[in-house]
PDB file of N, CA and C in Angstrom:
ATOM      1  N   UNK A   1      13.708 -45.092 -26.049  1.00  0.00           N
ATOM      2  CA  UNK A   1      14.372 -45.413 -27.296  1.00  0.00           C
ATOM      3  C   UNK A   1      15.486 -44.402 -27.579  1.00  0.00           C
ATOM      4  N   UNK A   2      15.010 -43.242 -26.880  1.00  0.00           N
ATOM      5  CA  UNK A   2      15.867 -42.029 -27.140  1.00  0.00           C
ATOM      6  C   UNK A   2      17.448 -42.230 -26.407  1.00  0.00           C
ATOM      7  N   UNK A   3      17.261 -42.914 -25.187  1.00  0.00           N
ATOM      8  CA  UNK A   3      18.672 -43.066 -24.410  1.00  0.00           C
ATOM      9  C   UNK A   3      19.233 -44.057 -24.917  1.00  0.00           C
ATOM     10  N   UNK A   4      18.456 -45.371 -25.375  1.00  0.00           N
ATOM     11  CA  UNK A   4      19.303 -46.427 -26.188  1.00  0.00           C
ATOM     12  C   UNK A   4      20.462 -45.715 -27.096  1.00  0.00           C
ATOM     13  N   UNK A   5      19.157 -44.940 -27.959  1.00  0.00           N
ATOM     14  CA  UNK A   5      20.148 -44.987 -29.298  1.00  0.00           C
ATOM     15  C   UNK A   5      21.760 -43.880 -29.135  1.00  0.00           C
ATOM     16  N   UNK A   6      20.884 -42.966 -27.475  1.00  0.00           N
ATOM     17  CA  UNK A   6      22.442 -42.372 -26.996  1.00  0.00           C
ATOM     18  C   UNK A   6      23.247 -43.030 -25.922  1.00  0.00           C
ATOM     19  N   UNK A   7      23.174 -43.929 -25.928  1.00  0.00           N
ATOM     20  CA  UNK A   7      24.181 -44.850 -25.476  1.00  0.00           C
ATOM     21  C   UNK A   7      24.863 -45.559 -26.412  1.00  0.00           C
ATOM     22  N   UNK A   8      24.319 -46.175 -27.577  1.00  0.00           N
ATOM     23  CA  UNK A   8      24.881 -46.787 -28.763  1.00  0.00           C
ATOM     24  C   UNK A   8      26.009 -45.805 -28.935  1.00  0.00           C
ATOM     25  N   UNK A   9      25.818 -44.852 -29.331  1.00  0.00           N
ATOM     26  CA  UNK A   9      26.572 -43.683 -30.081  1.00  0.00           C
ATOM     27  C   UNK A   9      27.557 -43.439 -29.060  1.00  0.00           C
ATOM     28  N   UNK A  10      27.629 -42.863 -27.514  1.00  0.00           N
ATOM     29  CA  UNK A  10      28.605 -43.082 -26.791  1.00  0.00           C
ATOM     30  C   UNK A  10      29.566 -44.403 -27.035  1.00  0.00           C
ATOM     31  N   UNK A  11      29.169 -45.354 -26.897  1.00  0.00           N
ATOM     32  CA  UNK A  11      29.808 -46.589 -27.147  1.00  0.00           C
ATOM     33  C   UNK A  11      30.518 -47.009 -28.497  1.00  0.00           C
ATOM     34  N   UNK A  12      29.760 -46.386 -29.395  1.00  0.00           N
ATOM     35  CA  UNK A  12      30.683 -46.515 -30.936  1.00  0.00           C
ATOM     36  C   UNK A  12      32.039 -45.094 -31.046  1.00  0.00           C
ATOM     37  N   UNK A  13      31.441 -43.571 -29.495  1.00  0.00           N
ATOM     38  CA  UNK A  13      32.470 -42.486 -30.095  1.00  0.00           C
ATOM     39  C   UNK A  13      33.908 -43.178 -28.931  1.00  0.00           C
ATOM     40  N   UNK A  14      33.336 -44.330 -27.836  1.00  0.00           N
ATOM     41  CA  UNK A  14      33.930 -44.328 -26.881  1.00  0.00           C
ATOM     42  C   UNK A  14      35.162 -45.489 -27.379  1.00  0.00           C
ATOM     43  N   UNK A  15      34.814 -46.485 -28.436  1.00  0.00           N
ATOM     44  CA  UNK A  15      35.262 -47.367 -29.276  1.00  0.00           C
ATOM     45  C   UNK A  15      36.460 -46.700 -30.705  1.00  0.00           C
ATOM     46  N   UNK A  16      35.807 -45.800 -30.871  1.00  0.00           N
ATOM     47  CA  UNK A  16      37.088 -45.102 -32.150  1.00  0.00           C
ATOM     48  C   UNK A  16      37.834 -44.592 -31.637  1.00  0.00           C
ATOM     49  N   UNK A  17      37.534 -43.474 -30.461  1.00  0.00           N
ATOM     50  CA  UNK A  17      38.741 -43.129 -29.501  1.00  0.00           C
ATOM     51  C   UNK A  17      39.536 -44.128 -28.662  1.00  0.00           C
ATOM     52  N   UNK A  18      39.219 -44.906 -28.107  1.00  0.00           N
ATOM     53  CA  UNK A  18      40.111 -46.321 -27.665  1.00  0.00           C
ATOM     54  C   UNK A  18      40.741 -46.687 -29.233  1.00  0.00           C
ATOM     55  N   UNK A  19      40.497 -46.840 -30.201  1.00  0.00           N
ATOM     56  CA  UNK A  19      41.163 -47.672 -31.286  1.00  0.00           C
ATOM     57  C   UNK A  19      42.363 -46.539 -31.874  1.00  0.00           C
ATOM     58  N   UNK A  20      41.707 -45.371 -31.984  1.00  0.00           N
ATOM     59  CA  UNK A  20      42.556 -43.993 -32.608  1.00  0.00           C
ATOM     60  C   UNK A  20      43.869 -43.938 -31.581  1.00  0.00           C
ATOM     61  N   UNK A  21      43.529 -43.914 -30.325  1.00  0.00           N
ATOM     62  CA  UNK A  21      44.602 -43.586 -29.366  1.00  0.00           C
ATOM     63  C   UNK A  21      45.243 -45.108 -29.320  1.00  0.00           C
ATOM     64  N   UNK A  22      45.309 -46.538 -28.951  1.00  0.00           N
ATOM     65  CA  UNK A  22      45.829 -47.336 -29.024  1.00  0.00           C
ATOM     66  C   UNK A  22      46.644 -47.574 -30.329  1.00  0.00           C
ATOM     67  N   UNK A  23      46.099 -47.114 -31.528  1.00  0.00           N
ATOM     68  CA  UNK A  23      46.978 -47.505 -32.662  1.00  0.00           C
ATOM     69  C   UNK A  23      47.867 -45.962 -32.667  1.00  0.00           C
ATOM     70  N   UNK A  24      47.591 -44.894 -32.354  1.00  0.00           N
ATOM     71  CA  UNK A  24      49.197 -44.047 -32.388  1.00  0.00           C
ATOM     72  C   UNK A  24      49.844 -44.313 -31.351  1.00  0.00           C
ATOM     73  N   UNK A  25      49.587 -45.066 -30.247  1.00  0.00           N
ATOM     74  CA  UNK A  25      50.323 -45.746 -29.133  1.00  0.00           C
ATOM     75  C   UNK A  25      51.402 -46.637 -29.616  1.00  0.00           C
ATOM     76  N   UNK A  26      50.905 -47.379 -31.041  1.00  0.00           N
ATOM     77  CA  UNK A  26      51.917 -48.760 -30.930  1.00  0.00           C
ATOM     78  C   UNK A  26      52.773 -48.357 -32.013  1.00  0.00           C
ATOM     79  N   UNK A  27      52.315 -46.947 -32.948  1.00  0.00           N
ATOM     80  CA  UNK A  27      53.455 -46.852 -33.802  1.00  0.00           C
ATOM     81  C   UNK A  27      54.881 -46.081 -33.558  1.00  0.00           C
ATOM     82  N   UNK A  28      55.297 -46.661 -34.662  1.00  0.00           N
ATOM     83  CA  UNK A  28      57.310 -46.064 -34.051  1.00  0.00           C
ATOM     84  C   UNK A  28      57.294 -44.796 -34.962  1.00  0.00           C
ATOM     85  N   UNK A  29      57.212 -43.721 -34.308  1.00  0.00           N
ATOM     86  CA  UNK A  29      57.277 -42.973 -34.445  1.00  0.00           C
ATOM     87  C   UNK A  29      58.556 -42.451 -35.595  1.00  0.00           C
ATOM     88  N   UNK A  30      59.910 -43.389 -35.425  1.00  0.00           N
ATOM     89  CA  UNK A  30      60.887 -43.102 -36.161  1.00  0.00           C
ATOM     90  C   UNK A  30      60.890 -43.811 -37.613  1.00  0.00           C
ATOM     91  N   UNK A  31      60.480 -44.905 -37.641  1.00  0.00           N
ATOM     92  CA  UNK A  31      59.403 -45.706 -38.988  1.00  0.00           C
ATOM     93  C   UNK A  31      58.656 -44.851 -39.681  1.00  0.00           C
ATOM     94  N   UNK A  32      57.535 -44.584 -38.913  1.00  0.00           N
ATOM     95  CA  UNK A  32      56.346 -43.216 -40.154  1.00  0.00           C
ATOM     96  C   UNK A  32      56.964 -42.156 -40.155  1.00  0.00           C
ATOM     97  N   UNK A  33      57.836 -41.283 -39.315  1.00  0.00           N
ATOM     98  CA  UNK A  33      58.398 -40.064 -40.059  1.00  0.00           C
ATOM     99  C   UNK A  33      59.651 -40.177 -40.733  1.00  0.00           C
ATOM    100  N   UNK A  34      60.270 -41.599 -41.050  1.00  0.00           N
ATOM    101  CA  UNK A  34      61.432 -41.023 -41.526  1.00  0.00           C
ATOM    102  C   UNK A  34      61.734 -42.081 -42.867  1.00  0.00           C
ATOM    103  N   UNK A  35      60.971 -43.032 -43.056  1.00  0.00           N
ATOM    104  CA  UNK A  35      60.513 -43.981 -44.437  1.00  0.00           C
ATOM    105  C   UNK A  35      59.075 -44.759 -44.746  1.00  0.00           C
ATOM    106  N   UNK A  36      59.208 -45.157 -45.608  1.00  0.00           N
ATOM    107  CA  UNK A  36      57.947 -45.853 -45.964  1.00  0.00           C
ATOM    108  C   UNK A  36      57.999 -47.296 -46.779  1.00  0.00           C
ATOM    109  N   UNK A  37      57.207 -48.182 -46.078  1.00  0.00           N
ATOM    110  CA  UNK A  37      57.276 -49.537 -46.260  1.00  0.00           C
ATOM    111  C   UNK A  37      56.528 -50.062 -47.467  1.00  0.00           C
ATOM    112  N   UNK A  38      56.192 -48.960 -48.482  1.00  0.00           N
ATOM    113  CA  UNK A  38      55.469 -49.213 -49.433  1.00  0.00           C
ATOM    114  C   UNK A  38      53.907 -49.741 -49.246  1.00  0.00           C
ATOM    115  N   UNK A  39      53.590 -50.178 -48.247  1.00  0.00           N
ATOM    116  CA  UNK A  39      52.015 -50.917 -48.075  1.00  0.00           C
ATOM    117  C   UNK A  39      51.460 -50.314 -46.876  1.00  0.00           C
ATOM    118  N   UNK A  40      50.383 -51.075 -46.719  1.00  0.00           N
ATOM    119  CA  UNK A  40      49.248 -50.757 -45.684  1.00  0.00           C
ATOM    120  C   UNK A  40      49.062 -51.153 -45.005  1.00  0.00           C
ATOM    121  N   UNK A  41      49.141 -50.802 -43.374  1.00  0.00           N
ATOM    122  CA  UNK A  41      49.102 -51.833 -42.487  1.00  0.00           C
ATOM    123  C   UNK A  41      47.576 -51.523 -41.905  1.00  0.00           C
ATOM    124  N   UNK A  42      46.929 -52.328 -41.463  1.00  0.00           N
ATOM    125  CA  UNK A  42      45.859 -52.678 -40.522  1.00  0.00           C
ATOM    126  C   UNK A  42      46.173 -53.450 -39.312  1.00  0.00           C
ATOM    127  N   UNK A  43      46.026 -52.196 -38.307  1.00  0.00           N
ATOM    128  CA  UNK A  43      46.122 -52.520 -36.896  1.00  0.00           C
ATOM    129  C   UNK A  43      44.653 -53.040 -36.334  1.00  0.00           C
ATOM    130  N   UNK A  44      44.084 -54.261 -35.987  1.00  0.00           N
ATOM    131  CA  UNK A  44      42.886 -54.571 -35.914  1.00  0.00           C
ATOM    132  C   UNK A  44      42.552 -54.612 -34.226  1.00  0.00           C
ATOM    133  N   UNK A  45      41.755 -54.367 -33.706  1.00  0.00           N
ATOM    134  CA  UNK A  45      41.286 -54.550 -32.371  1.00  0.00           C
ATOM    135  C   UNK A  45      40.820 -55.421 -31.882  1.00  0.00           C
ATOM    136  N   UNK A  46      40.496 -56.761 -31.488  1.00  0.00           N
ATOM    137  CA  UNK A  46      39.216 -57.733 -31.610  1.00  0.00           C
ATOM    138  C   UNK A  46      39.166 -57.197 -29.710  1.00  0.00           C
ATOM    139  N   UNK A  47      37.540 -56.875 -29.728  1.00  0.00           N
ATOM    140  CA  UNK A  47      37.035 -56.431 -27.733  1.00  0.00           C
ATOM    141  C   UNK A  47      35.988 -57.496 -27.890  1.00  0.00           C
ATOM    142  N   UNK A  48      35.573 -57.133 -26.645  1.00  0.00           N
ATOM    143  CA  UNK A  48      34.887 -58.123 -25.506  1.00  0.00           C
ATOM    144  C   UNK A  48      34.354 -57.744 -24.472  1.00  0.00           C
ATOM    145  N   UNK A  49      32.834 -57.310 -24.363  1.00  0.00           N
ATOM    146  CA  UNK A  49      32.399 -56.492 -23.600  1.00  0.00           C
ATOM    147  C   UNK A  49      32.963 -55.353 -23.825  1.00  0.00           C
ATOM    148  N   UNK A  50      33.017 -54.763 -24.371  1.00  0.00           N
ATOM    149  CA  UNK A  50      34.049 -53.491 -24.722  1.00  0.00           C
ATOM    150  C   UNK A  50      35.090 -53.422 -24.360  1.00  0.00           C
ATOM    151  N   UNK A  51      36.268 -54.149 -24.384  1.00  0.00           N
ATOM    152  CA  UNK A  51      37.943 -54.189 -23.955  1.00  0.00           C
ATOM    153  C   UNK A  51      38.631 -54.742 -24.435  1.00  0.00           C
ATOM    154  N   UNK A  52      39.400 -53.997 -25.158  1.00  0.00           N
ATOM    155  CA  UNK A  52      40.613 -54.939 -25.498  1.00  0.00           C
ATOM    156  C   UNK A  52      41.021 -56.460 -25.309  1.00  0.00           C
ATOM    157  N   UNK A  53      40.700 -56.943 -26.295  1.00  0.00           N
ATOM    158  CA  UNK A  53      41.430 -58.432 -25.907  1.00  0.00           C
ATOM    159  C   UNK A  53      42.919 -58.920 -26.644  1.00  0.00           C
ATOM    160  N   UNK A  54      42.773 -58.672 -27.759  1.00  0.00           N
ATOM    161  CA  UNK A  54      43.951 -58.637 -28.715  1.00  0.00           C
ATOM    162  C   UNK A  54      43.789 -57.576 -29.855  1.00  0.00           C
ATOM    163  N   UNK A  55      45.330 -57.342 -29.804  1.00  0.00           N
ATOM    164  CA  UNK A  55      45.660 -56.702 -31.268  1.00  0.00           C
ATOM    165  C   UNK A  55      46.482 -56.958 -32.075  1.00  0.00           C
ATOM    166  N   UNK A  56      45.532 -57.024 -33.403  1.00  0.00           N
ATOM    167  CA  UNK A  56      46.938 -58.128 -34.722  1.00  0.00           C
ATOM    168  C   UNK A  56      47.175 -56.945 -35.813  1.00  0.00           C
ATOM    169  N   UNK A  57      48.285 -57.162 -36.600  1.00  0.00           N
ATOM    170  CA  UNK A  57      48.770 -56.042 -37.570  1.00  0.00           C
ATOM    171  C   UNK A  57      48.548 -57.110 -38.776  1.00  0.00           C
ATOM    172  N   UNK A  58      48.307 -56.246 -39.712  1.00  0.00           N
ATOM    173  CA  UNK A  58      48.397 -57.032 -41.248  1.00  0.00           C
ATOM    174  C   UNK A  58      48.547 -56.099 -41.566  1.00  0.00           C
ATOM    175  N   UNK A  59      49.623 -56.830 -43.150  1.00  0.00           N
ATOM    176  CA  UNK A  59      49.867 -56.040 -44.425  1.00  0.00           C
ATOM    177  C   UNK A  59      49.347 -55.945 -45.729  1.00  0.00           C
ATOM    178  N   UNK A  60      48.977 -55.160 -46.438  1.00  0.00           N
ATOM    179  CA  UNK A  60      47.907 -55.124 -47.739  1.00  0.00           C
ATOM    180  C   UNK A  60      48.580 -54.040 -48.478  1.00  0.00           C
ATOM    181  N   UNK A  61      48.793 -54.529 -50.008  1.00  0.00           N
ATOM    182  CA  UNK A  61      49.399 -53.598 -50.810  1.00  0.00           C
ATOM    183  C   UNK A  61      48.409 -52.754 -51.214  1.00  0.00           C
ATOM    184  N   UNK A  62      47.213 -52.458 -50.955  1.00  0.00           N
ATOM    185  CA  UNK A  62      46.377 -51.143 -51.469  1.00  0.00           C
ATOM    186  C   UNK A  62      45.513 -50.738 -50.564  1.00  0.00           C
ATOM    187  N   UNK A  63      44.887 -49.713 -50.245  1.00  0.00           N
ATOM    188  CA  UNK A  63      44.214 -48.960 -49.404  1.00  0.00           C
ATOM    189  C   UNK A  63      42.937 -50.224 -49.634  1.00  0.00           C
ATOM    190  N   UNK A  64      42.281 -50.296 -50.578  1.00  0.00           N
ATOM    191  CA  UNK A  64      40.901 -51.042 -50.604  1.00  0.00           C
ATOM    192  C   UNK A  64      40.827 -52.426 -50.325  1.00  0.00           C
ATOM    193  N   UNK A  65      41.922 -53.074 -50.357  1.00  0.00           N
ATOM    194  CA  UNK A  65      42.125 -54.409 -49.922  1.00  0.00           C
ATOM    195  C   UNK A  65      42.419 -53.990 -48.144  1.00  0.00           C
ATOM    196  N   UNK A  66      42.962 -53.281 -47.178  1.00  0.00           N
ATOM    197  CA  UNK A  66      43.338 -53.052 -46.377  1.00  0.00           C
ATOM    198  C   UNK A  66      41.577 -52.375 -45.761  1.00  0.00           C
ATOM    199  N   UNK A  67      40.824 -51.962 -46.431  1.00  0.00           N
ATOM    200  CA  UNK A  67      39.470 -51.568 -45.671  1.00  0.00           C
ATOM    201  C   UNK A  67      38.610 -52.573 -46.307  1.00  0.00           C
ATOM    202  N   UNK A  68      38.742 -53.326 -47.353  1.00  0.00           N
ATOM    203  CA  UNK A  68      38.121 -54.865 -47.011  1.00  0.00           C
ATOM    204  C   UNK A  68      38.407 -55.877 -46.008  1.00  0.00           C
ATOM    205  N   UNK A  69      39.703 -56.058 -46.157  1.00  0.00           N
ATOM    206  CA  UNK A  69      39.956 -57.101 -44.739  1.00  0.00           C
ATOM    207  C   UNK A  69      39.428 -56.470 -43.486  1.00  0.00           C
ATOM    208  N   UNK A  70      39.438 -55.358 -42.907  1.00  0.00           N
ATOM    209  CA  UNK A  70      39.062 -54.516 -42.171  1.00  0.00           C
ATOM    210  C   UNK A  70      37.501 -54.953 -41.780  1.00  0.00           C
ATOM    211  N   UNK A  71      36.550 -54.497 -42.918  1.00  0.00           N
ATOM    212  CA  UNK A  71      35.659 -54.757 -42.740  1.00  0.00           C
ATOM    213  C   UNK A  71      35.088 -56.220 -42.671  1.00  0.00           C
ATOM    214  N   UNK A  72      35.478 -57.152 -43.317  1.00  0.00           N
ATOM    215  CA  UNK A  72      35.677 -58.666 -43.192  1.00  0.00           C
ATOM    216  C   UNK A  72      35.648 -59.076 -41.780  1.00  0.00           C
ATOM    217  N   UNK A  73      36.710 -58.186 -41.394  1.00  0.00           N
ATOM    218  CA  UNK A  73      36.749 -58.781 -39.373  1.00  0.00           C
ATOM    219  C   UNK A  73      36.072 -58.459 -38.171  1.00  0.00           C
ATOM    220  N   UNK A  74      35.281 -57.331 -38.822  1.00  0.00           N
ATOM    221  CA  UNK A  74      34.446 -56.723 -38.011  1.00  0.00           C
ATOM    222  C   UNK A  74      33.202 -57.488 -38.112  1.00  0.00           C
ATOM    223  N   UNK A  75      32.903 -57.700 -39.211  1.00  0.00           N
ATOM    224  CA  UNK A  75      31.700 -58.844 -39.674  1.00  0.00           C
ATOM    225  C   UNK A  75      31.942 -60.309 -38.632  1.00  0.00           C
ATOM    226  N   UNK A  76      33.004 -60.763 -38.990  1.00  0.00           N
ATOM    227  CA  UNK A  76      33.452 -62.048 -38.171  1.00  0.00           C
ATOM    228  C   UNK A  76      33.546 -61.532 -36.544  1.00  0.00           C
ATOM    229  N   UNK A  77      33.941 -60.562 -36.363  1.00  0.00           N
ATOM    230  CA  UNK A  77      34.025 -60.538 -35.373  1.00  0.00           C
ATOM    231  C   UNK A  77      33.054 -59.944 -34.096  1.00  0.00           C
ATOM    232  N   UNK A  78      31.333 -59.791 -35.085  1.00  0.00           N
ATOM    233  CA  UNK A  78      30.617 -59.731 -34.393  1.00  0.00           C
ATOM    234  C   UNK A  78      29.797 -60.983 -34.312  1.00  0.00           C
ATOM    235  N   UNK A  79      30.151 -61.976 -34.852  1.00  0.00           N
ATOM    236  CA  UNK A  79      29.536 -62.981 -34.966  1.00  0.00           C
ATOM    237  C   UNK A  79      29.182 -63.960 -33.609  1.00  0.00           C
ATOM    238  N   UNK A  80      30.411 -63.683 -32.562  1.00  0.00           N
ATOM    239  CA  UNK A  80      30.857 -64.229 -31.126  1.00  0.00           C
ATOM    240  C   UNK A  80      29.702 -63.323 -30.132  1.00  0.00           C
ATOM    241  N   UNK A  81      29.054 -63.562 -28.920  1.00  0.00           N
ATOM    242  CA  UNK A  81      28.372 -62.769 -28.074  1.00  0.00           C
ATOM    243  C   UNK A  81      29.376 -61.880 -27.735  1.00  0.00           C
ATOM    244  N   UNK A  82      28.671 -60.913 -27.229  1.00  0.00           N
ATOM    245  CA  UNK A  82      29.667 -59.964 -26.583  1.00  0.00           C
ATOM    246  C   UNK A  82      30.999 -59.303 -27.151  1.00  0.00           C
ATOM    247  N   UNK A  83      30.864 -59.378 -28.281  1.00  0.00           N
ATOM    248  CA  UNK A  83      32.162 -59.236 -29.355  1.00  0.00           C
ATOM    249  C   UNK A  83      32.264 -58.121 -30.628  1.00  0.00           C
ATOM    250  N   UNK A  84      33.352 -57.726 -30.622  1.00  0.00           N
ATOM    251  CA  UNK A  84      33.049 -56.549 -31.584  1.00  0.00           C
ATOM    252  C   UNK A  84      34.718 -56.470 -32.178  1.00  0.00           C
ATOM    253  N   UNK A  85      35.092 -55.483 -33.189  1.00  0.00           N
ATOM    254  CA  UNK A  85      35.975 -55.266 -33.158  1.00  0.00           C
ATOM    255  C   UNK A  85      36.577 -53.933 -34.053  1.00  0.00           C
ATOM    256  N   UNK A  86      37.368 -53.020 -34.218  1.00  0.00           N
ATOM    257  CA  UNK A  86      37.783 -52.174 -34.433  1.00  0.00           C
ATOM    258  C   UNK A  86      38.860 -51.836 -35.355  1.00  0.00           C
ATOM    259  N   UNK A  87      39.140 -51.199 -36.154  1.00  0.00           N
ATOM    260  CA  UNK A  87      40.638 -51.649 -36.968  1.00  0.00           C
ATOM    261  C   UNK A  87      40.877 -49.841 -37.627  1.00  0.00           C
ATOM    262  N   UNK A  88      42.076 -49.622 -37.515  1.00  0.00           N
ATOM    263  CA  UNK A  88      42.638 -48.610 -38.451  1.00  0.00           C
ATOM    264  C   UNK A  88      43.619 -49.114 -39.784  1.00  0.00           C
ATOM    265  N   UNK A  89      43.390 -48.510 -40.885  1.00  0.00           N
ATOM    266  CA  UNK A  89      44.555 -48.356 -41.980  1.00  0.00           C
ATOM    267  C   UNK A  89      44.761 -47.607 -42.403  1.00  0.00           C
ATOM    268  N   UNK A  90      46.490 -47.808 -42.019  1.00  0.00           N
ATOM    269  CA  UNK A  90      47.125 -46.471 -42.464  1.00  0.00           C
ATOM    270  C   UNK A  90      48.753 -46.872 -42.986  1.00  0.00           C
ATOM    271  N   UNK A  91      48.880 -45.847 -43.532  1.00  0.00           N
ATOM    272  CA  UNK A  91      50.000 -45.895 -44.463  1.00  0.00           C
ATOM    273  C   UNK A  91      51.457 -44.867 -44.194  1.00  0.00           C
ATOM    274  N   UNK A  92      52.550 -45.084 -44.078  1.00  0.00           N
ATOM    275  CA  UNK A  92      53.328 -44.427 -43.542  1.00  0.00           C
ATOM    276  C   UNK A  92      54.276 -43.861 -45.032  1.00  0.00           C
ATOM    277  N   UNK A  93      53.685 -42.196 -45.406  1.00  0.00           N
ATOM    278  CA  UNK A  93      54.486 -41.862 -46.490  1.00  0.00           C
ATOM    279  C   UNK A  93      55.903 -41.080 -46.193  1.00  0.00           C
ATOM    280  N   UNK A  94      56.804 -41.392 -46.999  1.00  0.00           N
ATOM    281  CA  UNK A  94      58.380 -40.625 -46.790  1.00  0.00           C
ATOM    282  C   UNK A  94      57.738 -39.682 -47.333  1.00  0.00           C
ATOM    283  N   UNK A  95      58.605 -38.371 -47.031  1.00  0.00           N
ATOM    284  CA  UNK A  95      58.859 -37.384 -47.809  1.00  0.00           C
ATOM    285  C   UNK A  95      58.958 -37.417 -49.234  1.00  0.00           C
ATOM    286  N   UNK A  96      57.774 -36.639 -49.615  1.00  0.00           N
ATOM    287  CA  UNK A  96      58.070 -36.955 -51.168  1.00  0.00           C
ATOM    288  C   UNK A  96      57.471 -37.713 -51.558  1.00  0.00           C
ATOM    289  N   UNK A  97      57.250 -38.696 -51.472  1.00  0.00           N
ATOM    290  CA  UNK A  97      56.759 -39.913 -52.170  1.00  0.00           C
ATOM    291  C   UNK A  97      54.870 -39.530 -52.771  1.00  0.00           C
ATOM    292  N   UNK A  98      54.937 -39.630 -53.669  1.00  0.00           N
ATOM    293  CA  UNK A  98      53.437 -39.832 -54.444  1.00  0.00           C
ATOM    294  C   UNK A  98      53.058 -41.063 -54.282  1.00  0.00           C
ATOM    295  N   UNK A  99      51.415 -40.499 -54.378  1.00  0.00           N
ATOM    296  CA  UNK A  99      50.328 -41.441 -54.095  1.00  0.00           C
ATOM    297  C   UNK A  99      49.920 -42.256 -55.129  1.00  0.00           C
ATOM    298  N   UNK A 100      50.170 -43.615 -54.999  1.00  0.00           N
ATOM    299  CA  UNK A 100      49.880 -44.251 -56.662  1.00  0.00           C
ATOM    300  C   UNK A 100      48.431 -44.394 -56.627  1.00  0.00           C
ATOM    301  N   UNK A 101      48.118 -45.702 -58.033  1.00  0.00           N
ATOM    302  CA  UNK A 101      46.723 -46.274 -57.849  1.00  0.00           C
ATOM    303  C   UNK A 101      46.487 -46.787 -56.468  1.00  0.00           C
ATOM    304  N   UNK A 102      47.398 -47.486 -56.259  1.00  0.00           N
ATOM    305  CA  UNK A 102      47.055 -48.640 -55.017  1.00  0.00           C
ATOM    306  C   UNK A 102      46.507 -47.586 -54.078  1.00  0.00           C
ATOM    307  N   UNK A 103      46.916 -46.816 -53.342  1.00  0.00           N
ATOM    308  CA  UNK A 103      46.277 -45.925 -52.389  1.00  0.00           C
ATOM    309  C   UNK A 103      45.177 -44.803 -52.354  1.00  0.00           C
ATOM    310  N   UNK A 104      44.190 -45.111 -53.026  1.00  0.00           N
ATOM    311  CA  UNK A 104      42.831 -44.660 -53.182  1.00  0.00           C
ATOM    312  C   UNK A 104      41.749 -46.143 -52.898  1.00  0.00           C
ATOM    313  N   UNK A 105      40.659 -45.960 -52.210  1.00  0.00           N
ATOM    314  CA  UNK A 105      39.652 -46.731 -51.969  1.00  0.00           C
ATOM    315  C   UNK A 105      38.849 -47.432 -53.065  1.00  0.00           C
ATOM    316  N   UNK A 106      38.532 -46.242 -54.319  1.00  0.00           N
ATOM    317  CA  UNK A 106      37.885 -46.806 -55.072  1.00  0.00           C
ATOM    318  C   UNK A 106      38.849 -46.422 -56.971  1.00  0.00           C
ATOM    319  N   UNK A 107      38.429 -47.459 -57.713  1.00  0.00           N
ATOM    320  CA  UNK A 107      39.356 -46.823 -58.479  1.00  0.00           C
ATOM    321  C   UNK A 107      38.258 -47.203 -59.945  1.00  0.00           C
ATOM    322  N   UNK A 108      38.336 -45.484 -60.520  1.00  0.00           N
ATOM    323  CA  UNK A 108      37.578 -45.592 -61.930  1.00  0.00           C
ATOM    324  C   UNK A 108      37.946 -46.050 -62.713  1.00  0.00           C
ATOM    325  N   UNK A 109      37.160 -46.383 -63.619  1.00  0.00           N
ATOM    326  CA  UNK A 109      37.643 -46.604 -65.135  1.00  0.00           C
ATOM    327  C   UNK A 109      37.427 -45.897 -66.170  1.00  0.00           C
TER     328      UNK A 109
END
């Protein structure tokens, strides 16, 4: 039970590092350091047997809508055998620019 559950854990650290390194792979480097598009993109992973099969971008005007859809697809997207999927959101700030409501996860009242 002991090697299961360390194999799981390889496989989920072996899964964020494939997703972490593929999504600073696809960004433009001259885009996030030099303006900001106002929103949130989610770079999503959908694998297969553990591999890459596709990757889709969406846009979401607030951090918590952008880690709901997120989590939404991961749900759906374990639903298939052999299927899983992965997603980052992140936000590209200019210089300067403050953090409004929209970009916090949870928001008090």
């Amino acid at each position: 039970m002991i090697e299961r559950a360390s194999m799981n854990l390889k496989k989920v650290i072996s899964l964020m590092l494939l997703v972490t390194v593929s999504a600073c792979s696809m960004m433009d480097e001259k885009k996030t350091a030099n303006q900001s598009t106002g929103h949130w993109t989610l770079e999503f992973t959908w694998l297969k047997n553990d591999k890459p099969v596709k990757v889709q971008s969406y846009e979401y005007a607030s951090r918590s809508e952008c880690f709901n859809a997120m989590y939404a697809m991961q749900q759906d997207a374990k639903k298939g055998r052999h299927q899983s999927g992965a997603g980052l959101c992140y936000k590209a700030f200019a210089d300067g620019q403050e953090r409004t409501a929209n970009d916090v996860l949870a928001r008090y009242r």
